[in-house]
Protein backbone atom coordinates (compact mmCIF):
# COMPACT_ATOMS: atom_id res chain seq x y z
CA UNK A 1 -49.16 -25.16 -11.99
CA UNK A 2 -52.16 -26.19 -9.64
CA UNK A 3 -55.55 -24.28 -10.62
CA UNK A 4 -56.25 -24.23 -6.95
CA UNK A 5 -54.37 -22.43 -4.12
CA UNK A 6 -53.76 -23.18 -1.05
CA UNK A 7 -56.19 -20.17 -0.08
CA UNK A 8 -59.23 -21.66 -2.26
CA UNK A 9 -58.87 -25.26 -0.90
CA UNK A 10 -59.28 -23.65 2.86
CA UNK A 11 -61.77 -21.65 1.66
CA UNK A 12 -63.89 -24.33 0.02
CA UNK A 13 -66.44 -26.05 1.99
CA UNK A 14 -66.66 -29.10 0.18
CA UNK A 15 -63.43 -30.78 -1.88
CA UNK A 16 -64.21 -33.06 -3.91
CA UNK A 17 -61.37 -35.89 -5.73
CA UNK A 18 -61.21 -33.61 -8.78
CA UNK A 19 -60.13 -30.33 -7.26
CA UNK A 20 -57.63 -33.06 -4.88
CA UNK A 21 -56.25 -34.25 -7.98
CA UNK A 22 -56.25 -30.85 -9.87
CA UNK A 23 -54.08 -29.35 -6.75
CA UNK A 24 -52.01 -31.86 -6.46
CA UNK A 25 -51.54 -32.86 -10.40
CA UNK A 26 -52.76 -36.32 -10.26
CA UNK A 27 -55.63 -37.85 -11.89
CA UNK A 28 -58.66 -38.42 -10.28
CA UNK A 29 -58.25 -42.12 -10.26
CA UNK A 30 -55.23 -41.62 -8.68
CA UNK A 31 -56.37 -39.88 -5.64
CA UNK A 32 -59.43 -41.88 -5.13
CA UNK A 33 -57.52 -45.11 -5.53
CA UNK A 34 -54.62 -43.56 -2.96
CA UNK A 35 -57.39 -42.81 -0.72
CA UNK A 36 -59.09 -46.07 -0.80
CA UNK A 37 -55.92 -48.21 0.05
CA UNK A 38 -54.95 -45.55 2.71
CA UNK A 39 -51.81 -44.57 0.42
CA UNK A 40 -52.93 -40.91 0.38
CA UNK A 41 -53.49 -39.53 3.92
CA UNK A 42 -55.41 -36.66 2.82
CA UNK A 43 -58.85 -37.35 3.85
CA UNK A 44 -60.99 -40.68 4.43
CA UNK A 45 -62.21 -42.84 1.90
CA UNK A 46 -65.66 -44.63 2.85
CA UNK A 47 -67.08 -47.23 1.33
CA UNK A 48 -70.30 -47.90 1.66
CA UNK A 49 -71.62 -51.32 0.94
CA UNK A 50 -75.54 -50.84 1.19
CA UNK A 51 -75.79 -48.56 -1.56
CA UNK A 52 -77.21 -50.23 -4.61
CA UNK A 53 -74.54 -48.72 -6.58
CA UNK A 54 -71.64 -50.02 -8.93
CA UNK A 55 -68.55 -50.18 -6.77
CA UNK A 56 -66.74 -46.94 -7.78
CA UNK A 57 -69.81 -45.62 -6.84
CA UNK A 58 -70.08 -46.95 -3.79
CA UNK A 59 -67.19 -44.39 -1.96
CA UNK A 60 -67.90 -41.67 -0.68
CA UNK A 61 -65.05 -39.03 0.34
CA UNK A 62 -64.40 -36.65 2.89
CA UNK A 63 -60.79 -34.08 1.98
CA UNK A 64 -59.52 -32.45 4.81
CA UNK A 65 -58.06 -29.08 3.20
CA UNK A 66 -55.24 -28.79 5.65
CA UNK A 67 -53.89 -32.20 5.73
CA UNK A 68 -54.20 -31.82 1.44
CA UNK A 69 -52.00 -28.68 1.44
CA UNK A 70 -49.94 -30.15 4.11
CA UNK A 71 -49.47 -33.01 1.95
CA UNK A 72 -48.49 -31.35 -1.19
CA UNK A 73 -45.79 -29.78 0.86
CA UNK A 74 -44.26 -32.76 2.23
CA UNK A 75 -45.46 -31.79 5.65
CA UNK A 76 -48.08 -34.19 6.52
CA UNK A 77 -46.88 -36.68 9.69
CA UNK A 78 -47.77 -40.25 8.75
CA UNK A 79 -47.60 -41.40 12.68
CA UNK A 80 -49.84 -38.38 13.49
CA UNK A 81 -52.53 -39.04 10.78
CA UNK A 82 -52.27 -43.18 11.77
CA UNK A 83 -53.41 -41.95 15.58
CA UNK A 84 -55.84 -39.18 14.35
CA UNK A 85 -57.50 -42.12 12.12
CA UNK A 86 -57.31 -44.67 14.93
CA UNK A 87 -58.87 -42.54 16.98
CA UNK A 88 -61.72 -41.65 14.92
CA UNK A 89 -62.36 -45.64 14.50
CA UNK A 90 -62.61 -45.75 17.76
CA UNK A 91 -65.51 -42.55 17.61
CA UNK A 92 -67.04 -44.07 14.70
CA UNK A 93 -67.57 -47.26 16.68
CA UNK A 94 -68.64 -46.06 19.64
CA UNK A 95 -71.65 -43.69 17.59
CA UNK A 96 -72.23 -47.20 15.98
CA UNK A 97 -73.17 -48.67 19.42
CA UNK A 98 -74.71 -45.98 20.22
CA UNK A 99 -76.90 -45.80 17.30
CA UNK A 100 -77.93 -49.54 17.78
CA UNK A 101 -78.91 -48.64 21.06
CA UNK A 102 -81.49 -46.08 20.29
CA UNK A 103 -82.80 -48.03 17.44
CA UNK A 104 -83.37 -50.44 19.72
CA UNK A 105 -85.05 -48.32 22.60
CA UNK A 106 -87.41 -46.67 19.68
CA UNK A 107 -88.56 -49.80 18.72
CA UNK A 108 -89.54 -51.13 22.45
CA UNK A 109 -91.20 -48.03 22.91
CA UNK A 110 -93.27 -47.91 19.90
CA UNK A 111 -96.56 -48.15 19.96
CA UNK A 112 -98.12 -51.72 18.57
CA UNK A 113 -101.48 -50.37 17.60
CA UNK A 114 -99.86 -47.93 15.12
């Protein structure tokens, strides 16, 4: 039986791959692996390639506690998570672009005698 119910993982602010693993009864590796190659549609799986890190350490993880519990039920809609994920690529991009944009605007309006 799970440590975790379904009540603590909505409570909890922050879930990290070892309470994901302890409420579903997998091993850590398991879930962060799943995540990573988009077998386990509980959250997102980011790597990051800038950090000076070993590559394990290099992901970072964000656990949606719904879509986990929904999950461990057998209730979670693959089509419906492929859109929501889709559509968040689409966010992400768009923030990207407009990050690059400000950057850019900063630096033409920075002062050169600083």
């Amino acid at each position: 039986m799970s440590k975790y119910t379904d009540d603590d993982i909505r409570n909890m602010s922050k879930i990290t791959v070892k309470v994901a693993a302890d409420y579903l009864g997998l091993s850590p590796m398991g879930v962060s692996i799943g995540m990573r190659n988009n077998l386990l549609p509980i959250g997102f799986a980011i790597h990051n390639t800038e950090r000076d890190r070993l590559y394990s350490e290099s992901w970072s993880y964000n656990i949606v506690g719904e879509r986990l519990i929904a999950y461990k039920y057998g209730r979670i809609n693959e089509i419906q998570v492929e859109n929501i994920e889709n559509n968040l690529s689409v966010i992400i991009e768009k923030f990207e672009e407009v990050k690059q944009d400000i950057s850019f605007l900063l630096s033409e309006n920075a002062d050169p005698k600083n």
